[in-house]
C-alpha atoms as a PDB file:
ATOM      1  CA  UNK A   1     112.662 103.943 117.037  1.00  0.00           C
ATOM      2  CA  UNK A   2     114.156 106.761 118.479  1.00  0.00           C
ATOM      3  CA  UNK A   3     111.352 107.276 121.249  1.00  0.00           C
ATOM      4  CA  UNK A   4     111.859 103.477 121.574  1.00  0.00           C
ATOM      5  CA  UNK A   5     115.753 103.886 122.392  1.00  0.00           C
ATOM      6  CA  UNK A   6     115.096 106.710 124.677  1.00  0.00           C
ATOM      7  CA  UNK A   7     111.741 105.129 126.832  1.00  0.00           C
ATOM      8  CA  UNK A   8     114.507 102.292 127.771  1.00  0.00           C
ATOM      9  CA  UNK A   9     117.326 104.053 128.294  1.00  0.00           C
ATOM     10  CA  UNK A  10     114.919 106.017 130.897  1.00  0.00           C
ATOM     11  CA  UNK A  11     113.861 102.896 132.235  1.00  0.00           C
ATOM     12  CA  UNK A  12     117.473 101.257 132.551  1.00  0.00           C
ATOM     13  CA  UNK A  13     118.618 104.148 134.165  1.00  0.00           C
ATOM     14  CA  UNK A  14     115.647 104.495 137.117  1.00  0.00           C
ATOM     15  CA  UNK A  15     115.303 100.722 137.435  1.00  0.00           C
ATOM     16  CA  UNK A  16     117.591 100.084 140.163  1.00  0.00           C
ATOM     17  CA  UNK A  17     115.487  97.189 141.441  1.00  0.00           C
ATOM     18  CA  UNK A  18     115.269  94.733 138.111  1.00  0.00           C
ATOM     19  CA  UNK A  19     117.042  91.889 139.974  1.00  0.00           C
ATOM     20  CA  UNK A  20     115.143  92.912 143.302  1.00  0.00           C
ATOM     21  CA  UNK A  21     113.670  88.944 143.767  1.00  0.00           C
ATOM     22  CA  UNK A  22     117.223  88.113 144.499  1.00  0.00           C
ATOM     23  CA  UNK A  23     117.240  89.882 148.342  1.00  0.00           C
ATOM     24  CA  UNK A  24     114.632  89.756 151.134  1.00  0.00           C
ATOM     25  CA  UNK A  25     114.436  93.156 151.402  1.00  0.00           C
ATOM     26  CA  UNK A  26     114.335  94.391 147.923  1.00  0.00           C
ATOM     27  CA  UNK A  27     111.314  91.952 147.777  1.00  0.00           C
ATOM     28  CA  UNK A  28     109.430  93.443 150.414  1.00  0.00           C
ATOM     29  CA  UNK A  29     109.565  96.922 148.699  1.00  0.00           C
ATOM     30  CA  UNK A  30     108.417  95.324 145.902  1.00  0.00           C
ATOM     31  CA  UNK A  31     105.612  93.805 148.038  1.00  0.00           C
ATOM     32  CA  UNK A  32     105.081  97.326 149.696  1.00  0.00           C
ATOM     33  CA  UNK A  33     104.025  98.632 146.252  1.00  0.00           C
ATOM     34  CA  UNK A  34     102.200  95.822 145.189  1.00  0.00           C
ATOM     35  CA  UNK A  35     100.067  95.551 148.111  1.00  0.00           C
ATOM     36  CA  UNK A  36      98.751  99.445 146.983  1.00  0.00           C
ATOM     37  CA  UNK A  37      98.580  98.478 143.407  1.00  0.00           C
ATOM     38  CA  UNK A  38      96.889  95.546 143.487  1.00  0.00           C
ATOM     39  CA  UNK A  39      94.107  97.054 146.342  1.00  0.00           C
ATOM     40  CA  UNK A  40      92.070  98.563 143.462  1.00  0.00           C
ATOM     41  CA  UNK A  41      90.847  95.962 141.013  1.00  0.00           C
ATOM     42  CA  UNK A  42      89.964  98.415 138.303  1.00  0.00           C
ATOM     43  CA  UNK A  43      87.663  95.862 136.189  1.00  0.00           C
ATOM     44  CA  UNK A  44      84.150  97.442 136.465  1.00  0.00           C
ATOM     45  CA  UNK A  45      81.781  97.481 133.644  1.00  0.00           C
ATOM     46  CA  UNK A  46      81.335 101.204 133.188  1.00  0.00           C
ATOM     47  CA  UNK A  47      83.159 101.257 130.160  1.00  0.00           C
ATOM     48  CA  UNK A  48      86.948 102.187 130.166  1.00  0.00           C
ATOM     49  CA  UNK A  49      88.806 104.811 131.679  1.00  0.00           C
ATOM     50  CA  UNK A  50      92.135 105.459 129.468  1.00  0.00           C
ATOM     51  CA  UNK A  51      94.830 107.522 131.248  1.00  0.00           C
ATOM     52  CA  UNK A  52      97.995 109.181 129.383  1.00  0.00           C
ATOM     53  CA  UNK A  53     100.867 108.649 131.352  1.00  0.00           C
ATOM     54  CA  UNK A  54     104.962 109.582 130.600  1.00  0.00           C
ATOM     55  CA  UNK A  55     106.501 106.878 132.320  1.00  0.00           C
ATOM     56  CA  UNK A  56     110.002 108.111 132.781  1.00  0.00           C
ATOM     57  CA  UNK A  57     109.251 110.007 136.044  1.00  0.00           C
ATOM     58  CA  UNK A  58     109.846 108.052 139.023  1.00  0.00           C
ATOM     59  CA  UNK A  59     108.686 107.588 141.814  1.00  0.00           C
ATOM     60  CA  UNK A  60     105.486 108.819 139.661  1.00  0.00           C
ATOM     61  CA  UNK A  61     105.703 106.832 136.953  1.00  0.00           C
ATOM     62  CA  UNK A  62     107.897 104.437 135.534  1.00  0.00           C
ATOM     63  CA  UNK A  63     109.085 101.263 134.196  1.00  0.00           C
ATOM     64  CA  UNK A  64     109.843  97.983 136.214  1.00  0.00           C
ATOM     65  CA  UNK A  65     111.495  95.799 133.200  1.00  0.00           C
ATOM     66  CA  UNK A  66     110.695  92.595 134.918  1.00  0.00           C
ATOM     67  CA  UNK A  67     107.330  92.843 134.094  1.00  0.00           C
ATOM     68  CA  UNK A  68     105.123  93.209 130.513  1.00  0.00           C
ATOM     69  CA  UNK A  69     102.961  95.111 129.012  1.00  0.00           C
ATOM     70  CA  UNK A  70     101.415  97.957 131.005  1.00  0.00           C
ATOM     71  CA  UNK A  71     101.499  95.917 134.051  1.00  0.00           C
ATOM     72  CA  UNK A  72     105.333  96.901 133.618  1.00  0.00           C
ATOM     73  CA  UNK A  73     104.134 100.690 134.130  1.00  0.00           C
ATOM     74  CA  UNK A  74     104.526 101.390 138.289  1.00  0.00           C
ATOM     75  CA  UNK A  75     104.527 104.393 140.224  1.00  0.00           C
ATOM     76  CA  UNK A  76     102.416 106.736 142.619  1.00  0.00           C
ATOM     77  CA  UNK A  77     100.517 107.738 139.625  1.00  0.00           C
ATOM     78  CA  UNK A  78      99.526 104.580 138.679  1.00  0.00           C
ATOM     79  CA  UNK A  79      97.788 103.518 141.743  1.00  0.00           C
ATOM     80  CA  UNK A  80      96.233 106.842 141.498  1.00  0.00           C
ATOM     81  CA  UNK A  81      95.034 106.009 138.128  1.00  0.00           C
ATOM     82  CA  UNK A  82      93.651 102.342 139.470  1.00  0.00           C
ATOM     83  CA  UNK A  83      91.962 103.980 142.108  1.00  0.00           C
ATOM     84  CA  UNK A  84      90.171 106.747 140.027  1.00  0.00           C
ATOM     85  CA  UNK A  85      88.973 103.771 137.702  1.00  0.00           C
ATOM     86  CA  UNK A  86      87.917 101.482 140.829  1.00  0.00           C
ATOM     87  CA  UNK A  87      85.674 104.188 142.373  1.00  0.00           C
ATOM     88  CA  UNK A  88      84.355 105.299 138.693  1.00  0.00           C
ATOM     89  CA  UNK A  89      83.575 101.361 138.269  1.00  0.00           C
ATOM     90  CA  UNK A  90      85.935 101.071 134.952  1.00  0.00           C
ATOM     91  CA  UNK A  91      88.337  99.106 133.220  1.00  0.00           C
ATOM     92  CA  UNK A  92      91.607 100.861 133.331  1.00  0.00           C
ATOM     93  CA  UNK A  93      93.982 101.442 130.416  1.00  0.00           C
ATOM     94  CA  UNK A  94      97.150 103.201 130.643  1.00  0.00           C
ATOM     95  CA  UNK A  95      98.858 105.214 127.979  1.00  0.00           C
ATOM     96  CA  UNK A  96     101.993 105.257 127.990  1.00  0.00           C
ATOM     97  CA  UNK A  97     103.295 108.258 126.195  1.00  0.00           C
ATOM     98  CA  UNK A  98     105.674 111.442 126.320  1.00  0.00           C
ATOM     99  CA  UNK A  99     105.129 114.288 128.663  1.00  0.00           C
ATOM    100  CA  UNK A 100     103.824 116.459 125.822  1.00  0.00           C
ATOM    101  CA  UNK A 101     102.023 113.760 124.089  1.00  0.00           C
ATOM    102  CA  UNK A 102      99.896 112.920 127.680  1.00  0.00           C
ATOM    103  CA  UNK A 103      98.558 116.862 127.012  1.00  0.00           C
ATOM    104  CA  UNK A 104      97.652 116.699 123.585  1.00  0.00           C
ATOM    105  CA  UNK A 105      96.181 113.284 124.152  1.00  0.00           C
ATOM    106  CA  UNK A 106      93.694 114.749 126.264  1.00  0.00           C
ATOM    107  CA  UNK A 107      93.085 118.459 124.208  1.00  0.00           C
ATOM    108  CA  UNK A 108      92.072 115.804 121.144  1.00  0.00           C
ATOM    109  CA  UNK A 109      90.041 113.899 123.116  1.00  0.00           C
ATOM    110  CA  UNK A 110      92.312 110.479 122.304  1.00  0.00           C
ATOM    111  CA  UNK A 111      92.082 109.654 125.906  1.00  0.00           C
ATOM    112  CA  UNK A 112      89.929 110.381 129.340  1.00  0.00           C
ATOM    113  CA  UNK A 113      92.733 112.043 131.539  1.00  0.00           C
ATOM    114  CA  UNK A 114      96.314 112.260 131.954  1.00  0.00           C
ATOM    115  CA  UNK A 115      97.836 111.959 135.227  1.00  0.00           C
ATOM    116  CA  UNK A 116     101.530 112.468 134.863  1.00  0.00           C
ATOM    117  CA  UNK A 117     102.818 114.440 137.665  1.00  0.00           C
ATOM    118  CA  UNK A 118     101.698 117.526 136.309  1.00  0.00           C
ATOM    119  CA  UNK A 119     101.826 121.020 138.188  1.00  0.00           C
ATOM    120  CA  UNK A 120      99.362 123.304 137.513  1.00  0.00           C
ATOM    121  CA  UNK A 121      99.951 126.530 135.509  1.00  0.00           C
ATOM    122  CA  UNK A 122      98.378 129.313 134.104  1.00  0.00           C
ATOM    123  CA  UNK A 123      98.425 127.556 130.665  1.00  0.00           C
ATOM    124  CA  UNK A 124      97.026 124.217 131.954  1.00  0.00           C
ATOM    125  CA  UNK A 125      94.371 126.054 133.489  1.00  0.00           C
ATOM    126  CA  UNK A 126      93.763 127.824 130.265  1.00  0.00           C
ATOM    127  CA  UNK A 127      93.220 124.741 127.848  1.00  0.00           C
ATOM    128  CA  UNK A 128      92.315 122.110 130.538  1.00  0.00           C
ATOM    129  CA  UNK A 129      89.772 120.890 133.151  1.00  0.00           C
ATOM    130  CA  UNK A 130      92.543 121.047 136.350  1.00  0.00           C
ATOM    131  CA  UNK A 131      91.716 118.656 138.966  1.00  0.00           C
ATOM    132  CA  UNK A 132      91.868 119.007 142.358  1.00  0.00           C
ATOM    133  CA  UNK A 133      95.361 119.001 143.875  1.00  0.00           C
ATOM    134  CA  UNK A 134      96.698 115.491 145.055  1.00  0.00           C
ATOM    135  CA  UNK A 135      99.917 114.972 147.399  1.00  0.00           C
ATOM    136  CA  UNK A 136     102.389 112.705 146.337  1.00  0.00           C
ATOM    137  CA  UNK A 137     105.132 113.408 149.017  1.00  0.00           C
ATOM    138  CA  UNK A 138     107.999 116.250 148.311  1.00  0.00           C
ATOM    139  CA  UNK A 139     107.984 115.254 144.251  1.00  0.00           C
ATOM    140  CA  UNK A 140     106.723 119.147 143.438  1.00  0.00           C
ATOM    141  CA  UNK A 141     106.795 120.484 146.822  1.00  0.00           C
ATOM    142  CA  UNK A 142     110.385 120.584 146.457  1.00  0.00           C
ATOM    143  CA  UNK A 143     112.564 121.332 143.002  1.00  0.00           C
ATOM    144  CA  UNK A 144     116.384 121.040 142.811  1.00  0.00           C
ATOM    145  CA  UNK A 145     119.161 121.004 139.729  1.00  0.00           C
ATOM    146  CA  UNK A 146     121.297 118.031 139.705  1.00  0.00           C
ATOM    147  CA  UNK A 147     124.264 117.863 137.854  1.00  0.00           C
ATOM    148  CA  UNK A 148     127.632 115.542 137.350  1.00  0.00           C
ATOM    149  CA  UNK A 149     129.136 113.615 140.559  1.00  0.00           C
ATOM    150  CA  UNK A 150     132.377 116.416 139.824  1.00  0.00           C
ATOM    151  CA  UNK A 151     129.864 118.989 140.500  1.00  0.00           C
ATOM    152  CA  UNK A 152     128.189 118.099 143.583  1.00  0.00           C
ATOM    153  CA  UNK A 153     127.529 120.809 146.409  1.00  0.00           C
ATOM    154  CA  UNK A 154     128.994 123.878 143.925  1.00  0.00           C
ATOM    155  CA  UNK A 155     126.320 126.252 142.446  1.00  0.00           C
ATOM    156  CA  UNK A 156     123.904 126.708 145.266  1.00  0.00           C
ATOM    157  CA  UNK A 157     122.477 130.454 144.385  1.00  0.00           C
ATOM    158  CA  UNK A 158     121.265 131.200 140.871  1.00  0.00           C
ATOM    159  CA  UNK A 159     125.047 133.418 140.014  1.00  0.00           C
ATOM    160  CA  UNK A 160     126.537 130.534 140.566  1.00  0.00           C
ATOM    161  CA  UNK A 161     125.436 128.864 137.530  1.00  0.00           C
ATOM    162  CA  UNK A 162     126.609 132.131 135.042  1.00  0.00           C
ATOM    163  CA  UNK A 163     128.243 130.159 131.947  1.00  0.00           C
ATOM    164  CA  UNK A 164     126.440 127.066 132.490  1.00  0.00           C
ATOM    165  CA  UNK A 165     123.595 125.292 130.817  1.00  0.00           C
ATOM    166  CA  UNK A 166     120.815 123.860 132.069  1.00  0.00           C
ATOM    167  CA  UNK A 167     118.741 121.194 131.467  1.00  0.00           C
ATOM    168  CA  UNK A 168     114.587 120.838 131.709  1.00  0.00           C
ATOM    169  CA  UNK A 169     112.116 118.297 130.276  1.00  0.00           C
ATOM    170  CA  UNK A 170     109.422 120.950 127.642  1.00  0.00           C
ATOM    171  CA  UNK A 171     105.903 121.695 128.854  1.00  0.00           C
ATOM    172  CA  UNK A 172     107.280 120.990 132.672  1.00  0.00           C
ATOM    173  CA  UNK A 173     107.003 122.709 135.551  1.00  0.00           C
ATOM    174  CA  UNK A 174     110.282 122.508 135.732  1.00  0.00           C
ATOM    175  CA  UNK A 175     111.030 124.769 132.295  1.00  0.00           C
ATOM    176  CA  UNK A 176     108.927 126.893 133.700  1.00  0.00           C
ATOM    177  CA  UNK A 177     111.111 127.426 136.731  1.00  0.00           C
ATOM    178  CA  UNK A 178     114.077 127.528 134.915  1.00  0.00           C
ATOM    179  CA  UNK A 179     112.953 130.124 132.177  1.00  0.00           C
ATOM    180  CA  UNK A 180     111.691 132.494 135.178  1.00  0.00           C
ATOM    181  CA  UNK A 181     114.729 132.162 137.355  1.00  0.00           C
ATOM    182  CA  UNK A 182     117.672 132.167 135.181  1.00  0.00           C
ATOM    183  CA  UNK A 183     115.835 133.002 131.670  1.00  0.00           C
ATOM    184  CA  UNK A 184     116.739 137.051 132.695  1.00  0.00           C
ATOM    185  CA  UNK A 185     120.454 135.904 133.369  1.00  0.00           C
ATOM    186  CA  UNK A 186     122.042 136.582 130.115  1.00  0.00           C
ATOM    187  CA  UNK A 187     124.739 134.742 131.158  1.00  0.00           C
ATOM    188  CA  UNK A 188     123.064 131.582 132.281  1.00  0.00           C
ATOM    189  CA  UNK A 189     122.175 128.906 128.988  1.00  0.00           C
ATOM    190  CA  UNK A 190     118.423 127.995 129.059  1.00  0.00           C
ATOM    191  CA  UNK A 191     118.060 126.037 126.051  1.00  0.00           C
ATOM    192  CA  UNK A 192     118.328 122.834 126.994  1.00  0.00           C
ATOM    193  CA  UNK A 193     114.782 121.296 126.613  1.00  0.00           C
ATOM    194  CA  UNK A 194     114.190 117.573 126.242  1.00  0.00           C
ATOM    195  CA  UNK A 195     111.224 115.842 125.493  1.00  0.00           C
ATOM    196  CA  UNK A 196     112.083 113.204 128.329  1.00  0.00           C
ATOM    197  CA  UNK A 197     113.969 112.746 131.741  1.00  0.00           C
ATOM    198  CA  UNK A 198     116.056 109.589 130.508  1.00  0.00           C
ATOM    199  CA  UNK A 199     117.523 111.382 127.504  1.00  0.00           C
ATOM    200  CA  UNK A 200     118.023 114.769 129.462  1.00  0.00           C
ATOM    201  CA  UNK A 201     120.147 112.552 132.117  1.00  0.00           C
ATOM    202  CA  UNK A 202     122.340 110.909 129.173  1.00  0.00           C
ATOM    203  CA  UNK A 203     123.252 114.477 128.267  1.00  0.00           C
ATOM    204  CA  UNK A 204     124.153 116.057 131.756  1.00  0.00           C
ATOM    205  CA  UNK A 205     126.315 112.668 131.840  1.00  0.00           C
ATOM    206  CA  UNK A 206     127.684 113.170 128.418  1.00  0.00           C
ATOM    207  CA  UNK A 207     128.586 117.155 129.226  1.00  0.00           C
ATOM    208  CA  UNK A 208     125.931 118.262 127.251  1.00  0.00           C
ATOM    209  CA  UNK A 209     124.066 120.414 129.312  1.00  0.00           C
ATOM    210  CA  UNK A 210     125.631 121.122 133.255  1.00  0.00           C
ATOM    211  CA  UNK A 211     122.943 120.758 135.133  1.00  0.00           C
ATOM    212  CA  UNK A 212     119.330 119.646 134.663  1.00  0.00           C
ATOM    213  CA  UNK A 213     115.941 120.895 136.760  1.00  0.00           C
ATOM    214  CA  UNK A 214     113.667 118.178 138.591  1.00  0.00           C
ATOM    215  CA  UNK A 215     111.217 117.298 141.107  1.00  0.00           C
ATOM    216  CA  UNK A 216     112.706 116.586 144.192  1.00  0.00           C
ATOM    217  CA  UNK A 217     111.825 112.949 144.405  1.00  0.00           C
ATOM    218  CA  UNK A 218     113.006 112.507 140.718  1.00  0.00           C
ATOM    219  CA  UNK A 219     116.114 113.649 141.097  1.00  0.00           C
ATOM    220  CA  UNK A 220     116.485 111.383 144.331  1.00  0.00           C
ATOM    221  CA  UNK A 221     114.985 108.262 141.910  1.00  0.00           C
ATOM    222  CA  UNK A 222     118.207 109.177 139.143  1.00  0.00           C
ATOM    223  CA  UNK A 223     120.922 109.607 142.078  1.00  0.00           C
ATOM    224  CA  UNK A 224     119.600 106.201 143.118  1.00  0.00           C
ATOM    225  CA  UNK A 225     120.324 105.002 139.618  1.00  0.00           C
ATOM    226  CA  UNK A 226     123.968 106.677 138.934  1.00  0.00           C
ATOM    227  CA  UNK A 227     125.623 107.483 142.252  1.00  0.00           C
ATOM    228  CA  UNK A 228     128.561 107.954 140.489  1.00  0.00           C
ATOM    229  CA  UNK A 229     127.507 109.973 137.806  1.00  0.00           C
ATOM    230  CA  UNK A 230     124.839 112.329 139.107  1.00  0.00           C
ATOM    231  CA  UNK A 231     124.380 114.586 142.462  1.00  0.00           C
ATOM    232  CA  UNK A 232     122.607 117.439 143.746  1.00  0.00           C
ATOM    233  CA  UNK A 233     123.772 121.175 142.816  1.00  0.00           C
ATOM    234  CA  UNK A 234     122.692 122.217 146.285  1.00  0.00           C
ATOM    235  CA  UNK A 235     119.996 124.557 144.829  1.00  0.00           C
ATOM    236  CA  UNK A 236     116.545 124.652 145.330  1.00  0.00           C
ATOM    237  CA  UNK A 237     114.282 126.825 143.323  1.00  0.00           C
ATOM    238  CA  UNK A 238     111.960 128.832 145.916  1.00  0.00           C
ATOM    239  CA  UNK A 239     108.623 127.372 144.033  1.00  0.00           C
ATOM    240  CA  UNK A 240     105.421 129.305 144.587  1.00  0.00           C
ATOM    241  CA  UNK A 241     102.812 127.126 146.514  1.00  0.00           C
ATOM    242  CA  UNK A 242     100.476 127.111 143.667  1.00  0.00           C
ATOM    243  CA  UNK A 243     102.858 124.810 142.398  1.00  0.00           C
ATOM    244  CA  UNK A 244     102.736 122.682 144.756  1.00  0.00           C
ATOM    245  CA  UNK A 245     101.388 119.287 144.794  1.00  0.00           C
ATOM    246  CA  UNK A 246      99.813 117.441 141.437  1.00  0.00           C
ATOM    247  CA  UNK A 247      97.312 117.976 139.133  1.00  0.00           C
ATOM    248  CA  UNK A 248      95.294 115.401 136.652  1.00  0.00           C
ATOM    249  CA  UNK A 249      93.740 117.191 133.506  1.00  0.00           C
ATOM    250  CA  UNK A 250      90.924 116.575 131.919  1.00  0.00           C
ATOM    251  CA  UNK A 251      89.518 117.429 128.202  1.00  0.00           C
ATOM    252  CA  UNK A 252      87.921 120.918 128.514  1.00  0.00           C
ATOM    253  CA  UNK A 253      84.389 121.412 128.620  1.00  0.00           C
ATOM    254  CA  UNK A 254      84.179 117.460 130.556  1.00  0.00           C
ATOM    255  CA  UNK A 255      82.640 118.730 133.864  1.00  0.00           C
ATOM    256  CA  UNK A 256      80.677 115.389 134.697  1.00  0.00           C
ATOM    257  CA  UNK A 257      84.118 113.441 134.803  1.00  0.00           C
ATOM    258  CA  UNK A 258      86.118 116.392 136.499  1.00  0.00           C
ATOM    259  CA  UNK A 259      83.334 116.552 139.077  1.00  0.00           C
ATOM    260  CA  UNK A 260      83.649 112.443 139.702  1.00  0.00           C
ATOM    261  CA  UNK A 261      87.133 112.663 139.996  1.00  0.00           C
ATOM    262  CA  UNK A 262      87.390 115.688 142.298  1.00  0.00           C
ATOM    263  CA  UNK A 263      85.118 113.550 144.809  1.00  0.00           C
ATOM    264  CA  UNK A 264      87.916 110.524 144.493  1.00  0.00           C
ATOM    265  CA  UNK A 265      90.511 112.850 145.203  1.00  0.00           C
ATOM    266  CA  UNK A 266      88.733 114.184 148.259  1.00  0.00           C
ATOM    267  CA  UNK A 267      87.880 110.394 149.911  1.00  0.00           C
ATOM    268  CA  UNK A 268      92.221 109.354 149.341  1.00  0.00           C
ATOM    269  CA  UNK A 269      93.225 112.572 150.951  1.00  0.00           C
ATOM    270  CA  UNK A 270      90.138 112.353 153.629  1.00  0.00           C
ATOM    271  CA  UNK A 271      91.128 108.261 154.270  1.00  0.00           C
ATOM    272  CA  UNK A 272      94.662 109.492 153.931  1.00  0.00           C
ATOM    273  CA  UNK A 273      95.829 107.152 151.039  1.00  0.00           C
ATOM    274  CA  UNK A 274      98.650 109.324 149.755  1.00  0.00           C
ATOM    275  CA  UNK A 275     101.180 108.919 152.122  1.00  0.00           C
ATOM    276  CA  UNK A 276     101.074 105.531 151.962  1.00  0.00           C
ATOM    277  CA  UNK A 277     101.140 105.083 147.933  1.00  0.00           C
ATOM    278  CA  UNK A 278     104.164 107.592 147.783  1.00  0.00           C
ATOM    279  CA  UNK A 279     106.191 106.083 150.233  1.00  0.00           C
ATOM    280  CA  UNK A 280     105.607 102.681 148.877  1.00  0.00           C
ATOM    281  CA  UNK A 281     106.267 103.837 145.294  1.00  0.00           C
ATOM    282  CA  UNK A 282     109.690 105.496 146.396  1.00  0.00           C
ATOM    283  CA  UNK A 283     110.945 101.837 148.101  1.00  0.00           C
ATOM    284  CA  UNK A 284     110.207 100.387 144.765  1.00  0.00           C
ATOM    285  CA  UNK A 285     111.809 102.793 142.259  1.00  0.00           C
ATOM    286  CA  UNK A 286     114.709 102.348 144.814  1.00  0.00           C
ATOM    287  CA  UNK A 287     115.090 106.085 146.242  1.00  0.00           C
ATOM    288  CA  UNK A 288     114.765 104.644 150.102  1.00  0.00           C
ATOM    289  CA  UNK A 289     114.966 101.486 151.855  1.00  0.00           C
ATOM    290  CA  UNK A 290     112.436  99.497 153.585  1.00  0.00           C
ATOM    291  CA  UNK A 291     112.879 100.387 157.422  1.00  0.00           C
ATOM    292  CA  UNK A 292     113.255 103.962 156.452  1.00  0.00           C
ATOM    293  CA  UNK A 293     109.611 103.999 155.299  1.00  0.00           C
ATOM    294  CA  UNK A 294     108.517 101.504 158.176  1.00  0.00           C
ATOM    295  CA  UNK A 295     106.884  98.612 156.317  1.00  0.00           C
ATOM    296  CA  UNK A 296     106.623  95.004 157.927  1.00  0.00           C
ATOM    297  CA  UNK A 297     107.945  91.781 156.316  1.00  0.00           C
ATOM    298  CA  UNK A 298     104.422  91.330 154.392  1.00  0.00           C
ATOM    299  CA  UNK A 299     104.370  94.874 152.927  1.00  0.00           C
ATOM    300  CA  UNK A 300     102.096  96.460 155.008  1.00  0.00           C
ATOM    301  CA  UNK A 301     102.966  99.911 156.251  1.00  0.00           C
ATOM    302  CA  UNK A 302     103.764 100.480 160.293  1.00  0.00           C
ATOM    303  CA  UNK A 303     101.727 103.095 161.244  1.00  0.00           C
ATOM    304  CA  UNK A 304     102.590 102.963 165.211  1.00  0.00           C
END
């Protein structure tokens, strides 16, 4: 119940768009993403691909409550996911889970591949197959601390944050980050580890923890969500570029699968596919409007 309570209170928070129908151009960003998402049909008769997914990470992944069942799962990473099961001819079937749980879904074998946003580390590379590197816009390229609207703009070097606690979702590359930047402050709190964004947010608001480490694009998706209540530090963490970009893992010891996927990866970046499916998936978790990403009234993105 409790991992009930906290999967909505993620998805009220990031779902800026529930009532989107109600205005033209809310319903073209809708029909930006949807023209991505529903390019890939995903029904072939290779058997089923099942991908572990922590849907409480947009513009990656997360929940649109107007809709049910999995189809209510949206995001960069699930068009990724529909694409990866459309070129391996399979049925698709999503996962939802938490960030942790998407890992240890795939070490057991319980499903084929997580694609969650994931960074690679040294300890991914160490217990998983580590795909290829996809590009889903500045979402790892760039990682910030956000904190309460009272806070905005103050703590933009690492001192500034001596006495403070902050935030990270566990088994992120964002506690990793955290624990090498600050972890040798003694005067800096590093113990604030959630299992999920949504219930890390509900404590910076409550005063829990004073700041909390994201992905760039995440922490634009929560501003969206709580102007309000939630704002940018003004730090950036300098991240190494072996950081940068995404990951999908795969059980260890599954070659034939990493090999097939690698090759997917290769054609979207080659046809240059991720732009596109990033920009969309940020219009529909509400982070930027539609002429800022330069789509037409039927959803189709202007290229010229």
């Amino acid at each position: 119940m409790k991992k009930f309570i906290a999967i909505l209170l993620a998805a009220l928070m990031l779902i800026s768009f529930a009532a989107c129908g109600e205005t033209e151009t809310a319903s073209n960003e809708g029909a930006a993403w949807e023209k991505y998402a529903k390019e890939y049909k995903a029904d072939g008769k290779s058997g089923t691909l099942t991908v572990a997914l922590s849907p409480d990470f947009a513009p990656m992944e997360f929940y649109d409550l107007a809709k049910n069942g999995t189809d209510a799962i949206v995001g960069f990473d699930v068009i990724l996911a529909k694409y990866l099961a459309t070129g391996l001819d399979m049925t698709l079937e999503l996962k939802p889970m938490s960030f942790d749980a998407c890992q240890a879904a795939v070490q057991s074998g319980n499903v084929d591949i997580a694609i969650s946003g994931f960074s690679w580390t040294a300890d991914r590379e160490e217990n998983y197959e580590i795909t290829d590197y996809y590009i889903a816009g500045d979402n790892e390229t760039q990682q910030s601390i956000i904190c309460r609207k009272e806070d905005e703009g103050k703590w933009t070097t690492a001192e500034d944050f001596a006495g403070k606690k902050i935030g990270y979702q566990g088994a992120s590359l964002q506690e990793v980050l955290v624990n090498s930047t600050f972890g040798p402050m003694a005067d800096v709190d590093v113990s604030g580890v959630y299992v999920d964004i949504g219930t890390a947010v509900e404590a910076l608001k409550a005063g829990n923890i004073d700041a909390l480490a994201v992905a760039r694009g995440n922490g634009e998706a929560i501003i969206t969500s709580a102007p309000d209540a939630v704002a940018f530090t003004g730090f950036d963490f300098d991240v190494d570029p072996k950081y940068e970009n995404n990951v999908c893992l795969i059980q260890k010891g599954n070659t034939e699968l990493l090999e097939k996927v690698n090759e997917l990866l290769g054609k979207a970046l080659a046809d240059d596919l991720y732009s596109g499916w990033y920009d969309a998936s940020k219009a529909y978790a509400g982070v930027s409007t539609l002429d800022e990403l330069g789509f037409d009234d039927e959803g189709n993105k202007i290229t010229e």
